[in-house]
N, C-alpha and C. Protein backbone atom coordinates (compact mmCIF):
# COMPACT_ATOMS: atom_id res chain seq x y z
N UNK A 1 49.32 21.94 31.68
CA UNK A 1 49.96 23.23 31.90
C UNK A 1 50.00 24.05 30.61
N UNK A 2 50.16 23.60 29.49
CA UNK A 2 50.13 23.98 28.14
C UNK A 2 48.61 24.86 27.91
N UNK A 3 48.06 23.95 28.17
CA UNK A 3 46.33 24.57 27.83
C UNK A 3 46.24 25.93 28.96
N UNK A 4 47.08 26.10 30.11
CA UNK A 4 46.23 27.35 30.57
C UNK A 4 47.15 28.26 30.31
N UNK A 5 48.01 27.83 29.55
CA UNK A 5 49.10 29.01 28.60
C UNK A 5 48.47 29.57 26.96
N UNK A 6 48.16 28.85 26.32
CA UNK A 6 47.60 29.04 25.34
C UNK A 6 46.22 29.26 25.48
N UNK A 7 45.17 28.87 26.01
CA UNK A 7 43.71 28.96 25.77
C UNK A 7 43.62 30.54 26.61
N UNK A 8 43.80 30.99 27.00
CA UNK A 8 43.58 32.48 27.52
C UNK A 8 43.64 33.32 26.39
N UNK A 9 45.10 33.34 26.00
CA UNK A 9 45.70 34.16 24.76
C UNK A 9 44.85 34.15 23.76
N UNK A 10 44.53 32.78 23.09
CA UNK A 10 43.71 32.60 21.98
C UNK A 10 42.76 32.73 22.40
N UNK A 11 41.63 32.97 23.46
CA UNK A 11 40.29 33.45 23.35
C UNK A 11 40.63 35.30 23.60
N UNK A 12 41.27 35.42 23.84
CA UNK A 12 41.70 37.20 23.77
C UNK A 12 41.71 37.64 22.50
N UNK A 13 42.30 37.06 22.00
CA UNK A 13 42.66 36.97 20.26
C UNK A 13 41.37 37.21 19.54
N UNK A 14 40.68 36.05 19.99
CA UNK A 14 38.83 35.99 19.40
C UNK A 14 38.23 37.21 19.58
N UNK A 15 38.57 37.88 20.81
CA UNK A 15 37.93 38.83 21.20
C UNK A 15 38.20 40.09 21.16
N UNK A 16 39.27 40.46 20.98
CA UNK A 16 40.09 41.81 20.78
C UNK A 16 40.58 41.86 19.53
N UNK A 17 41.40 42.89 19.31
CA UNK A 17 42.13 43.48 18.42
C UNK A 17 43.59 43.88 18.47
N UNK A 18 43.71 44.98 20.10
CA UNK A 18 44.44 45.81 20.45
C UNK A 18 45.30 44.87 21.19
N UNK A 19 46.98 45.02 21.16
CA UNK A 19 47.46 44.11 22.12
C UNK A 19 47.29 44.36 23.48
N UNK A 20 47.14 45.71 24.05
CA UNK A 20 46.75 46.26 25.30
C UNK A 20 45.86 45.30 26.07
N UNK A 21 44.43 45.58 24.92
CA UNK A 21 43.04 45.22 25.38
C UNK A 21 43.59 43.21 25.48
N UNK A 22 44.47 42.84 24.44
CA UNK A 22 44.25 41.14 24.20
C UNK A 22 45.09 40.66 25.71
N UNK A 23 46.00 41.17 26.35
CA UNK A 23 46.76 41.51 27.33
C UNK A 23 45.59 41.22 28.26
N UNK A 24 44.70 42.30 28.78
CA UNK A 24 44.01 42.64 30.18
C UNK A 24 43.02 41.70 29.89
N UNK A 25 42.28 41.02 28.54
CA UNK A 25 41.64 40.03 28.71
C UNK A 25 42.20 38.99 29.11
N UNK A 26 43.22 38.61 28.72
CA UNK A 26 43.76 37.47 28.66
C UNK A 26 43.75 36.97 30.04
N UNK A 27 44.25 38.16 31.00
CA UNK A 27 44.58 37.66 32.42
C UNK A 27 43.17 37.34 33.13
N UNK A 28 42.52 38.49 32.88
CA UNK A 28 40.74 38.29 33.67
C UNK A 28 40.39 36.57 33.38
N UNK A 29 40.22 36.38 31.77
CA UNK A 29 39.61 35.01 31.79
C UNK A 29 40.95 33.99 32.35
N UNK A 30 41.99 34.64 32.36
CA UNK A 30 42.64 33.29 33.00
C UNK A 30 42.13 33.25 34.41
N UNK A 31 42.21 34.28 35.16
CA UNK A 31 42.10 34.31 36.33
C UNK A 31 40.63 33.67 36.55
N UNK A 32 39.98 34.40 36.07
CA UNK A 32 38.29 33.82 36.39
C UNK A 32 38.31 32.38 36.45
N UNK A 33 39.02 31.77 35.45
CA UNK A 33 38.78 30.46 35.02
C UNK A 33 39.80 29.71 36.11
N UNK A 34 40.62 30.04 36.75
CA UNK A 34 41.27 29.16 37.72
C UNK A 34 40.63 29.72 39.25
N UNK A 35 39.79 30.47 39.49
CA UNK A 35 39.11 30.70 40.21
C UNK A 35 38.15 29.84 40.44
N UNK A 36 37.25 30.12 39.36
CA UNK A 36 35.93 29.01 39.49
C UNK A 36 36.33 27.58 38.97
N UNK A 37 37.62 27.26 38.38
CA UNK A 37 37.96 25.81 38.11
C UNK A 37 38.10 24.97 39.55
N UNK A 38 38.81 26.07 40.49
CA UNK A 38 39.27 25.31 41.38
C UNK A 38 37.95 24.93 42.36
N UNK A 39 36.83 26.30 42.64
CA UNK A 39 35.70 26.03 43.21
C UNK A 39 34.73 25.33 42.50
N UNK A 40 34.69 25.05 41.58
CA UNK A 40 33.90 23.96 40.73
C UNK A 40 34.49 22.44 41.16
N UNK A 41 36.17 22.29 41.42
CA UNK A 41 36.15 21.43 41.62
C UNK A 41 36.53 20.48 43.34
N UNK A 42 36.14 22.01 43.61
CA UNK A 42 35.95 21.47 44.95
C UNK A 42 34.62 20.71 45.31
N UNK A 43 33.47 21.27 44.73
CA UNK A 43 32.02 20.40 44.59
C UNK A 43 31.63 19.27 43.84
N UNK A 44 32.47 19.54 42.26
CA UNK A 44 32.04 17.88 42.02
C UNK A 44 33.30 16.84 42.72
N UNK A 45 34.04 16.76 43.13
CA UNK A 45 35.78 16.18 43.75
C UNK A 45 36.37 15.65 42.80
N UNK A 46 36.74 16.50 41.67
CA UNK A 46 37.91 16.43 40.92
C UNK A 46 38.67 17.29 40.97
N UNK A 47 40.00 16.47 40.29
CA UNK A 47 41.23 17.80 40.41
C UNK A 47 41.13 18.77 39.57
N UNK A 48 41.26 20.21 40.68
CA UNK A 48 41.55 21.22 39.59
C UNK A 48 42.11 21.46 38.37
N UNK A 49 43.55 21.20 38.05
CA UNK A 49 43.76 21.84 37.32
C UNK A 49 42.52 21.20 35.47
N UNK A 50 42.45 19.96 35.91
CA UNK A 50 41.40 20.02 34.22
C UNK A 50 40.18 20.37 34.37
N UNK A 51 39.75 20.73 35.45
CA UNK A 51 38.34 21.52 35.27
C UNK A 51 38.62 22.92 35.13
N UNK A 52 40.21 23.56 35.65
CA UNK A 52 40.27 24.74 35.09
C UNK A 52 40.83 24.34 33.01
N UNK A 53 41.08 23.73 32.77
CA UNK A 53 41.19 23.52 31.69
C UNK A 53 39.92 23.47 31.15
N UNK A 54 38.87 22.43 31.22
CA UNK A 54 37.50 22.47 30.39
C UNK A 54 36.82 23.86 30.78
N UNK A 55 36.74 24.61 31.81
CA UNK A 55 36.19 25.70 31.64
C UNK A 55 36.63 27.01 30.68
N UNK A 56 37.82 26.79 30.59
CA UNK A 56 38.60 27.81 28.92
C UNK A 56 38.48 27.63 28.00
N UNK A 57 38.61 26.05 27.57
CA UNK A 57 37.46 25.46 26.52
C UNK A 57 36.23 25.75 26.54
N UNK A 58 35.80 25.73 27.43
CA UNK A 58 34.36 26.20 27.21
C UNK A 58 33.98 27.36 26.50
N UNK A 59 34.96 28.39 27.79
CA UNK A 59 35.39 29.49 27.32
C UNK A 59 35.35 30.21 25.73
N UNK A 60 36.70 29.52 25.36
CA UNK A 60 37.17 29.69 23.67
C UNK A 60 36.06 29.11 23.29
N UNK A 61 35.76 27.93 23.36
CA UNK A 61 34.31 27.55 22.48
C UNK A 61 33.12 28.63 22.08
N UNK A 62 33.23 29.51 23.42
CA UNK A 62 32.20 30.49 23.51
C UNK A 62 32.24 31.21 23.00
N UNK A 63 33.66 31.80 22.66
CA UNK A 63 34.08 33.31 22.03
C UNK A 63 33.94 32.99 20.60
N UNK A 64 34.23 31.76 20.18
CA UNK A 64 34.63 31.38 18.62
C UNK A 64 33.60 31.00 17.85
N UNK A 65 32.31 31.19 18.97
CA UNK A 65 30.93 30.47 18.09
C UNK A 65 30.28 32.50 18.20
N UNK A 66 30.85 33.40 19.12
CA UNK A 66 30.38 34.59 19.05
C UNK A 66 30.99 35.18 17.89
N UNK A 67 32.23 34.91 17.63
CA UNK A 67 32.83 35.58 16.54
C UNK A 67 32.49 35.00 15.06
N UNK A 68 32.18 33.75 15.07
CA UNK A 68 31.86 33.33 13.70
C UNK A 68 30.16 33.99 13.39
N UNK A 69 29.80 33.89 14.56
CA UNK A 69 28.34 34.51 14.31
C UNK A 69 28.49 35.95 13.32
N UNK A 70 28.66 36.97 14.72
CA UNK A 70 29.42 38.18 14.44
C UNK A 70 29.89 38.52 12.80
N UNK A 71 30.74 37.85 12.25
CA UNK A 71 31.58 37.78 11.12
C UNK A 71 30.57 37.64 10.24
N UNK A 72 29.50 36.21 10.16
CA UNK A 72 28.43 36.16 9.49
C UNK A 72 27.20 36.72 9.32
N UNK A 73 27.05 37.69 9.99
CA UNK A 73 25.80 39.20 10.28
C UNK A 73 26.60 40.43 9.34
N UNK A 74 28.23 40.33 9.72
CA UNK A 74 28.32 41.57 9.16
C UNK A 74 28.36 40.77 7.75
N UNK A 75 29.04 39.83 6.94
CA UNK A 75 28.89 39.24 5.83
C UNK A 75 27.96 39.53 5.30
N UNK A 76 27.05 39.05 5.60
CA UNK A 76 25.24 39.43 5.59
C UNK A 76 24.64 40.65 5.44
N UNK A 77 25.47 41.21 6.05
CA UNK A 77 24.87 42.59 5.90
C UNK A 77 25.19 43.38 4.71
N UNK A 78 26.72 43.37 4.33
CA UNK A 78 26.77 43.94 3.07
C UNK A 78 26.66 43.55 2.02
């Protein structure tokens, strides 16, 4: 229950700036992610709630390898 409290927020964080914008992300990827957690785990037959967990991980994994990129182009650049 912890992880789908925190992992939303902190990939918003990765991704925004504005608290507005970190707000309306936050909910989309939560939502998305307990959406397709739960239909993901209706096909392989595990319980939802940790496949909605590994998919926010995934998630944050995703945003945090875009932002370190990101960070290291503009580094690079100047």
């Amino acid at each position: 229950a912890i992880a789908m409290l925190i992992a939303p927020g902190a990939t918003a964080f990765l991704l925004t700036r504005r608290f507005e914008a970190m707000v309306a992300v936050s909910m989309l990827i939560a939502t998305a992610c307990a959406f397709f957690g739960v239909y993901l785990s209706f096909f392989i037959d595990s319980a939802p709630a940790p496949t909605i967990v590994v998919l926010m991980a995934l998630v944050f994994i995703a945003a945090f390898i875009k932002t370190t990129v990101s960070a290291s182009r503009a580094a690079a650049a100047r």
